[in-house]
ModelCIF file with pLDDT and N, C-alpha, C, O atoms, coordinates in Angstrom:
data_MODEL
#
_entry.id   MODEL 
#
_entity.id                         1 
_entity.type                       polymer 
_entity.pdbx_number_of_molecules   1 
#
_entity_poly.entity_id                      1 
_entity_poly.type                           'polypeptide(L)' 
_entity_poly.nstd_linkage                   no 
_entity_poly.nstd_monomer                   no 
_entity_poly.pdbx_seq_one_letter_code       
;(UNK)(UNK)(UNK)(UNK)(UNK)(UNK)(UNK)(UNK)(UNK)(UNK)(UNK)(UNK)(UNK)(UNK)(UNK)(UNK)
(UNK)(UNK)(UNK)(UNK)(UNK)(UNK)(UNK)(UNK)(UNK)(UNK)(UNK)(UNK)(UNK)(UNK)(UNK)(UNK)
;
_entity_poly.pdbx_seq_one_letter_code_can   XXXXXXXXXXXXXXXXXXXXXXXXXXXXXXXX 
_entity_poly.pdbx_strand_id                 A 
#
loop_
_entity_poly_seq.entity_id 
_entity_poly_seq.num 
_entity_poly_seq.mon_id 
_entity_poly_seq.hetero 
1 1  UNK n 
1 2  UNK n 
1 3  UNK n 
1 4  UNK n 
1 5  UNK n 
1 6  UNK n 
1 7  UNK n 
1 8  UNK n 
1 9  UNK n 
1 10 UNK n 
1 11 UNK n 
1 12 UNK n 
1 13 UNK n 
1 14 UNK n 
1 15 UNK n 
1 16 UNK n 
1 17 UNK n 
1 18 UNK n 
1 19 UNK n 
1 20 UNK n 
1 21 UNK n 
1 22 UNK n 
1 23 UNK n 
1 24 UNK n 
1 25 UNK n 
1 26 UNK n 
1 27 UNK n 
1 28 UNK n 
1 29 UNK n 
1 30 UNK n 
1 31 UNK n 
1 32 UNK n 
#
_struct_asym.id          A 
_struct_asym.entity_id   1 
#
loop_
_ma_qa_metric.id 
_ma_qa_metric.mode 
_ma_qa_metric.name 
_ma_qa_metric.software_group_id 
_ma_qa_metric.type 
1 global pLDDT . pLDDT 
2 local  pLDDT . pLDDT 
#
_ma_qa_metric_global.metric_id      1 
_ma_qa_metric_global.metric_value   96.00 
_ma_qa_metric_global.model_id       1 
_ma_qa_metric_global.ordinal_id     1 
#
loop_
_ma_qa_metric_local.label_asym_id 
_ma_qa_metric_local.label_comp_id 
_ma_qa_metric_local.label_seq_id 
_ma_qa_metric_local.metric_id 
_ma_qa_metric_local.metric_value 
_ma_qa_metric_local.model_id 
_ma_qa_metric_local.ordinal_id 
A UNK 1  2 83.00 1 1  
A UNK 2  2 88.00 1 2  
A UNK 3  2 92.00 1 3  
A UNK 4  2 93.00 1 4  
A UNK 5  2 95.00 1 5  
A UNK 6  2 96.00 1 6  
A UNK 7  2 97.00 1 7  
A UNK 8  2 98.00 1 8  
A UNK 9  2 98.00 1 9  
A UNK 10 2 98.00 1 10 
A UNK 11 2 98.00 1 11 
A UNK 12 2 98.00 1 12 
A UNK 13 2 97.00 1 13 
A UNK 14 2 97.00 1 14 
A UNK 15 2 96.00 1 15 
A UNK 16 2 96.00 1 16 
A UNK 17 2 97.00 1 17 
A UNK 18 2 98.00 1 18 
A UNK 19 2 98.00 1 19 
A UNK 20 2 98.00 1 20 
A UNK 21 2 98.00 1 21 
A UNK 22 2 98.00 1 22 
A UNK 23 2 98.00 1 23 
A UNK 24 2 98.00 1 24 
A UNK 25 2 98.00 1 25 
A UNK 26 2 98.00 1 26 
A UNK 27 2 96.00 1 27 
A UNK 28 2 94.00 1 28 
A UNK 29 2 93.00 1 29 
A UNK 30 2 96.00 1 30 
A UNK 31 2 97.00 1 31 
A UNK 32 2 97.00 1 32 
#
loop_
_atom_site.group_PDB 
_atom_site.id 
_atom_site.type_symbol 
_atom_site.label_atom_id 
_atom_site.label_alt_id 
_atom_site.label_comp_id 
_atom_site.label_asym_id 
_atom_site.label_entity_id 
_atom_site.label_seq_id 
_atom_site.pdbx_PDB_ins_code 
_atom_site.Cartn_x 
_atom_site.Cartn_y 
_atom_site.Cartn_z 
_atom_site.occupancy 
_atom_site.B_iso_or_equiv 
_atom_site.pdbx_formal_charge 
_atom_site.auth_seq_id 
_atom_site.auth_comp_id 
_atom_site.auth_asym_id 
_atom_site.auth_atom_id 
_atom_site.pdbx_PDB_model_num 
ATOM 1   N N  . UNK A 1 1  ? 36.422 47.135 120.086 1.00 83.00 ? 1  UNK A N  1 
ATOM 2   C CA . UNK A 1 1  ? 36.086 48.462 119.565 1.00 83.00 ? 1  UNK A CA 1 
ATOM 3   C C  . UNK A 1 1  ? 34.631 48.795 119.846 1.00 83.00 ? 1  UNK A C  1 
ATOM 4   O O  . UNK A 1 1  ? 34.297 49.942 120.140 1.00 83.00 ? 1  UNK A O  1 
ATOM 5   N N  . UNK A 1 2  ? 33.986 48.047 119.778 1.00 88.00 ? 2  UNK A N  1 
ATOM 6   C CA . UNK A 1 2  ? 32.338 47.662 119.761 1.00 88.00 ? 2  UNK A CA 1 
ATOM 7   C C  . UNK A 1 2  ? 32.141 48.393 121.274 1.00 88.00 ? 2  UNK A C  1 
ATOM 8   O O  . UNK A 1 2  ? 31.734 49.554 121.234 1.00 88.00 ? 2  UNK A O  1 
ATOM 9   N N  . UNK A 1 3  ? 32.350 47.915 122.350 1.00 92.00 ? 3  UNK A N  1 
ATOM 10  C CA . UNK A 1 3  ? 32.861 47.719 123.615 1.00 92.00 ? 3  UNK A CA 1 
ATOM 11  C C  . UNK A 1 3  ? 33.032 49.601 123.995 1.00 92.00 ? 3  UNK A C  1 
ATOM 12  O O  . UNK A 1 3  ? 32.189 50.218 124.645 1.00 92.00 ? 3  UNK A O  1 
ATOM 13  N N  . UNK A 1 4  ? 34.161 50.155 123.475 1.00 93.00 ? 4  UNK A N  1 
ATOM 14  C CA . UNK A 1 4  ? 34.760 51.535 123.521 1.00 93.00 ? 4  UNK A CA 1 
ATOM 15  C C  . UNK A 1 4  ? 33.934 52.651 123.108 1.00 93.00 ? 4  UNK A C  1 
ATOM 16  O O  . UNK A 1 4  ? 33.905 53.776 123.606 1.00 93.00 ? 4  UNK A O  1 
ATOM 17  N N  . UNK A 1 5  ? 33.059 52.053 121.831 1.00 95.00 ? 5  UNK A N  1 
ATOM 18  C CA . UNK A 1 5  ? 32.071 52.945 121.408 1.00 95.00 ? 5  UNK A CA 1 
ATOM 19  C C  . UNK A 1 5  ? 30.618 53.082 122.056 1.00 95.00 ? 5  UNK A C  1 
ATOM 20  O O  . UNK A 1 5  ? 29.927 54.099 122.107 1.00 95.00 ? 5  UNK A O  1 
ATOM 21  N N  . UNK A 1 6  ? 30.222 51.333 122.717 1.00 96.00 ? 6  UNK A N  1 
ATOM 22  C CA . UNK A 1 6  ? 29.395 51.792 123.797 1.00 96.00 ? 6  UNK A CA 1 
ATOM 23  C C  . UNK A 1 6  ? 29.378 52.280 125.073 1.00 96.00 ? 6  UNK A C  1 
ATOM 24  O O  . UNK A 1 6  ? 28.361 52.556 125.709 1.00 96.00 ? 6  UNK A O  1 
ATOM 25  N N  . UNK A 1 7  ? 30.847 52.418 125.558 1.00 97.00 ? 7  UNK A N  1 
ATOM 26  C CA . UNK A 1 7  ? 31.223 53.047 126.701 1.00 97.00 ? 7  UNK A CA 1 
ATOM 27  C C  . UNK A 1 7  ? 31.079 54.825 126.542 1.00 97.00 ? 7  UNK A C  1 
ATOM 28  O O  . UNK A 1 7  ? 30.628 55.556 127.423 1.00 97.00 ? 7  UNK A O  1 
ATOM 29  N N  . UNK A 1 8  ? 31.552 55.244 125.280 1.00 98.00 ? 8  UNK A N  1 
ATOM 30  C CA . UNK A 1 8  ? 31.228 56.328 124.796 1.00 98.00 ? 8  UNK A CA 1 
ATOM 31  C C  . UNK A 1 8  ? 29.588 56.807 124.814 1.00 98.00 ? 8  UNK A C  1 
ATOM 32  O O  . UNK A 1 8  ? 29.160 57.946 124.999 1.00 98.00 ? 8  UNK A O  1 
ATOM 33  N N  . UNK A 1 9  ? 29.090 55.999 124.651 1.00 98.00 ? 9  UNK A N  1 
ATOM 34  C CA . UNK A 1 9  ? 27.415 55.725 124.106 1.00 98.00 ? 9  UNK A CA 1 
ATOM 35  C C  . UNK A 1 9  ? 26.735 56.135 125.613 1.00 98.00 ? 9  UNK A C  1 
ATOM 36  O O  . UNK A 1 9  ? 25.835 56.971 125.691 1.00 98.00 ? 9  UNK A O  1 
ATOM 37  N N  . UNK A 1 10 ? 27.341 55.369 126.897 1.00 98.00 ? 10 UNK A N  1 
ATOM 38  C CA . UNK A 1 10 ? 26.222 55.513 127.906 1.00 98.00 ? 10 UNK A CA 1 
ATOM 39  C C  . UNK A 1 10 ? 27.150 56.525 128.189 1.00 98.00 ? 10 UNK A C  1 
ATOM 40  O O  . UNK A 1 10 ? 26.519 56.413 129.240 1.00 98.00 ? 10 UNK A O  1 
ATOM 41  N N  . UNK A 1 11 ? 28.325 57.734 128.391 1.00 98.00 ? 11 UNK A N  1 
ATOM 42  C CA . UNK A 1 11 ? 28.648 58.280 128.955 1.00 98.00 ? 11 UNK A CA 1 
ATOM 43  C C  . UNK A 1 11 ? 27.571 60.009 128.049 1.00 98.00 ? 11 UNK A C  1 
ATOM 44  O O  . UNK A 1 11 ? 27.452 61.121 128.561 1.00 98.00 ? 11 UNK A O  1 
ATOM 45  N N  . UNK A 1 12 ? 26.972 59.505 126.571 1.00 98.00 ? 12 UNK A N  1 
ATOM 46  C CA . UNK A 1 12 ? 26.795 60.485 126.084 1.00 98.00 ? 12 UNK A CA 1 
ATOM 47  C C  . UNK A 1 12 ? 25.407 60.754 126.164 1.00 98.00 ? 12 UNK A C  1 
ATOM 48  O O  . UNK A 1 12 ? 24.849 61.836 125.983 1.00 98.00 ? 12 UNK A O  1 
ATOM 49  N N  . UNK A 1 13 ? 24.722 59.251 126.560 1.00 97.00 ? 13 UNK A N  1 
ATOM 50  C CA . UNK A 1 13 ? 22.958 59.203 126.739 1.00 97.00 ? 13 UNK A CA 1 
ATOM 51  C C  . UNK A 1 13 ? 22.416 59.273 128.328 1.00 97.00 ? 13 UNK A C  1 
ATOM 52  O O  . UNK A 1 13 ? 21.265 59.193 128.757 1.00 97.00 ? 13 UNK A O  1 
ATOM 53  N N  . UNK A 1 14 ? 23.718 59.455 129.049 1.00 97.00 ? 14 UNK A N  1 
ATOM 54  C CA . UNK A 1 14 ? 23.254 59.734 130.527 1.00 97.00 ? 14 UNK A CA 1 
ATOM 55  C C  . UNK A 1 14 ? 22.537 61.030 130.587 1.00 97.00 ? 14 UNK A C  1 
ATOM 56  O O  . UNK A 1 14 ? 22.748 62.077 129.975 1.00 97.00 ? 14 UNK A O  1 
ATOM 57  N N  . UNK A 1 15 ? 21.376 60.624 131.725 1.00 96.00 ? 15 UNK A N  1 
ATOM 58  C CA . UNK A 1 15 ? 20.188 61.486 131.419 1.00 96.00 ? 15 UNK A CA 1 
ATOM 59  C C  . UNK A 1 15 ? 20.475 62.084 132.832 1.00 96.00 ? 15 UNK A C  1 
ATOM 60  O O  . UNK A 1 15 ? 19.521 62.639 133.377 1.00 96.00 ? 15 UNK A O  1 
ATOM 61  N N  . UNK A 1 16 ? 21.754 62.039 133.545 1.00 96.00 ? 16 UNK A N  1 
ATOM 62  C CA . UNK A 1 16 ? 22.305 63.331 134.287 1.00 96.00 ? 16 UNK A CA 1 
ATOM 63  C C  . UNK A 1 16 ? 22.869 64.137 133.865 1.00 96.00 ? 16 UNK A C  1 
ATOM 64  O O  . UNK A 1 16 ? 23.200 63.909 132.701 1.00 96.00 ? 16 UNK A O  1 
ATOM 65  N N  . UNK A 1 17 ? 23.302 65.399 134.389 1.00 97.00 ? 17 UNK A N  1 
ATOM 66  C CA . UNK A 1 17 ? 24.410 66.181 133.299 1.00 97.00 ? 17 UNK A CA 1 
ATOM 67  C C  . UNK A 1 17 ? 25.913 65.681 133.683 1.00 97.00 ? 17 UNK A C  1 
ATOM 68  O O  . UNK A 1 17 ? 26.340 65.447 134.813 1.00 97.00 ? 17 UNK A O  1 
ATOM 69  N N  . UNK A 1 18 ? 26.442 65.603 132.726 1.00 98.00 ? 18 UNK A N  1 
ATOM 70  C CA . UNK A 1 18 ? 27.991 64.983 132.880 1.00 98.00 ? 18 UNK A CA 1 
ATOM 71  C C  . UNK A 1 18 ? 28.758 66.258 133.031 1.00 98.00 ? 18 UNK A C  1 
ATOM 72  O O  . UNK A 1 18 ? 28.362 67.333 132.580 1.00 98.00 ? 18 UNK A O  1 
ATOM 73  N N  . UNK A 1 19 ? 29.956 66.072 133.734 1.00 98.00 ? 19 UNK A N  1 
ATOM 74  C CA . UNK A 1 19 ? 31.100 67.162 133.407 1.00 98.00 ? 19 UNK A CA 1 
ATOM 75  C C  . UNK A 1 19 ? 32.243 66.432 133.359 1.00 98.00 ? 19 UNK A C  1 
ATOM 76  O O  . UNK A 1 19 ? 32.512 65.531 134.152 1.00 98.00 ? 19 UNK A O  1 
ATOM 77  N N  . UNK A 1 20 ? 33.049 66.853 132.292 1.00 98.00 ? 20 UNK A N  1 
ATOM 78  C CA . UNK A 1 20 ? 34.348 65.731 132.569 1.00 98.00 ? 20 UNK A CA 1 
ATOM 79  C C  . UNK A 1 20 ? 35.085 67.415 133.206 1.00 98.00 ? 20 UNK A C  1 
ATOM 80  O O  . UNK A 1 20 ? 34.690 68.557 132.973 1.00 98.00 ? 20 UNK A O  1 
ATOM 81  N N  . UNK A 1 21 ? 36.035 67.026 133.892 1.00 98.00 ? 21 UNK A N  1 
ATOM 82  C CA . UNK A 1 21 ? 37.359 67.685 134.411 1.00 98.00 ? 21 UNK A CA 1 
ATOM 83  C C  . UNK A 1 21 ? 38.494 67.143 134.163 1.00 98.00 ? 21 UNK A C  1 
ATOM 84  O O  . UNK A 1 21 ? 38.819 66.043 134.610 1.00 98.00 ? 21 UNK A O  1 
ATOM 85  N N  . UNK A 1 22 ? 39.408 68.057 133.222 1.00 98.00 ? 22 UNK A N  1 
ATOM 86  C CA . UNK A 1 22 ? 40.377 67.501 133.190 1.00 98.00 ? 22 UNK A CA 1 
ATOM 87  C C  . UNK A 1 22 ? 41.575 68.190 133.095 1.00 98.00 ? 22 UNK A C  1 
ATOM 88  O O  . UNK A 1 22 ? 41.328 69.345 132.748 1.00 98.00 ? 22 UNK A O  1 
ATOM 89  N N  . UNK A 1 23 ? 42.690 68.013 133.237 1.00 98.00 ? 23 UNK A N  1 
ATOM 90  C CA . UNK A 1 23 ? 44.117 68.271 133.732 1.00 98.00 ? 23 UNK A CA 1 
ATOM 91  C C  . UNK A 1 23 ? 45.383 67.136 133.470 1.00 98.00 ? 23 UNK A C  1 
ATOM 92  O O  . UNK A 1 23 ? 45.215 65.924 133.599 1.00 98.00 ? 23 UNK A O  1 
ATOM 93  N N  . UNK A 1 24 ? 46.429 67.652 133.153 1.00 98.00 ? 24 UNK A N  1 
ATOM 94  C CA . UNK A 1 24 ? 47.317 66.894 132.800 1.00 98.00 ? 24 UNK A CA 1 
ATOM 95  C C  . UNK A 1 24 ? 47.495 66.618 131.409 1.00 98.00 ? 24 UNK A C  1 
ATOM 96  O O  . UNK A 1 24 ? 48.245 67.370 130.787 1.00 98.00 ? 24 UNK A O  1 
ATOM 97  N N  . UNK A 1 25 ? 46.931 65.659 130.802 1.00 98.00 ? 25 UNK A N  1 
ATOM 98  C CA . UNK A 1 25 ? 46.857 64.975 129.654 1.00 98.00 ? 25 UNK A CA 1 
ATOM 99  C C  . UNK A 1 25 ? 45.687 64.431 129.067 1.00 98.00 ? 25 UNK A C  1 
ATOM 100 O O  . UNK A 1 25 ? 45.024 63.801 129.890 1.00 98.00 ? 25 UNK A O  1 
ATOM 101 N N  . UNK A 1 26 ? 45.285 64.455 128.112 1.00 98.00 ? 26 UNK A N  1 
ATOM 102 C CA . UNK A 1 26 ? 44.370 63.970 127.379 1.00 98.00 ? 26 UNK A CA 1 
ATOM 103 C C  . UNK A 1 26 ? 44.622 63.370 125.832 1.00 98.00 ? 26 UNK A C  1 
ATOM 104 O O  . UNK A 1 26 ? 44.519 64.034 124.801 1.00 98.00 ? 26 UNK A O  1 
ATOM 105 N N  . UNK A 1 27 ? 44.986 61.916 125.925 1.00 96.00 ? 27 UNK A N  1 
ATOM 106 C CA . UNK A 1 27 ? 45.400 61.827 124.187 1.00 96.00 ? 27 UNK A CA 1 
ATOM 107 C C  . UNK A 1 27 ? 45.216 60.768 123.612 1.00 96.00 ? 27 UNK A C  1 
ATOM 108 O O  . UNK A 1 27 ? 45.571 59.691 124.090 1.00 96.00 ? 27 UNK A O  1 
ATOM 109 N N  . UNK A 1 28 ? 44.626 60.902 122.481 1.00 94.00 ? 28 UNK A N  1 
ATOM 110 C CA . UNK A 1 28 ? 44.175 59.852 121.786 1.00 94.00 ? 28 UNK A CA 1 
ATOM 111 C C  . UNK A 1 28 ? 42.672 59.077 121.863 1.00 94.00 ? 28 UNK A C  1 
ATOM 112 O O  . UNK A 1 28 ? 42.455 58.973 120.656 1.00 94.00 ? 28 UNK A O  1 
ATOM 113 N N  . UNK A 1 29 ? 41.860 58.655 122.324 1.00 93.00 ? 29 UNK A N  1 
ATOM 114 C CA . UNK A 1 29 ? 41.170 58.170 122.406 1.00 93.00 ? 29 UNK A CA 1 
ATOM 115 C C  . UNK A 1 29 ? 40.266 58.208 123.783 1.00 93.00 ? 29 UNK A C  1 
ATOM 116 O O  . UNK A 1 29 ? 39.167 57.810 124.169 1.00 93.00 ? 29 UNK A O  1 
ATOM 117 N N  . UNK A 1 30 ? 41.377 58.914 124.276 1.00 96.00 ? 30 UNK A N  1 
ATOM 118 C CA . UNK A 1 30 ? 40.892 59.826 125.767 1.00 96.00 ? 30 UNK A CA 1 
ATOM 119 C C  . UNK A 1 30 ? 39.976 60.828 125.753 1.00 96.00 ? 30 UNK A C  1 
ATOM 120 O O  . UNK A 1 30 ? 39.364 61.216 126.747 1.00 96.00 ? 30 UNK A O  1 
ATOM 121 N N  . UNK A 1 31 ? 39.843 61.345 124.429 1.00 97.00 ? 31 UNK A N  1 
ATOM 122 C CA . UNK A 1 31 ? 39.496 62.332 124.210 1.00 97.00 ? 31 UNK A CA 1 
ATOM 123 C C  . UNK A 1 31 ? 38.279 62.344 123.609 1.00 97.00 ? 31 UNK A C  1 
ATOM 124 O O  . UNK A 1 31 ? 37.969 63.384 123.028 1.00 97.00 ? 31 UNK A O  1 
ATOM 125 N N  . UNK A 1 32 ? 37.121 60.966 123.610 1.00 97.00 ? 32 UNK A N  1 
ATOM 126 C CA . UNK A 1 32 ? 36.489 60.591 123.564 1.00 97.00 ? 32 UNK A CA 1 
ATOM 127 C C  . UNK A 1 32 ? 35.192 60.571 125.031 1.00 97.00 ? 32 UNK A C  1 
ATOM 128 O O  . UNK A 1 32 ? 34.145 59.933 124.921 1.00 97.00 ? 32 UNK A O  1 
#
């Protein structure tokens, strides 16, 4: 869990701008 939340962590402190794109499905924890 530890692990999932820092994956969350560098996708949210990246000091590029992010864009997610998305299509299809998104669920559960994906959505993170």
């Amino acid at each position: 869990s530890y692990q999932l939340s820092k994956c969350f962590f560098t996708i949210y402190t990246c000091r590029k701008p992010t864009i997610a794109l998305v299509h299809g499905a998104a669920i559960g924890a994906a959505i993170g």
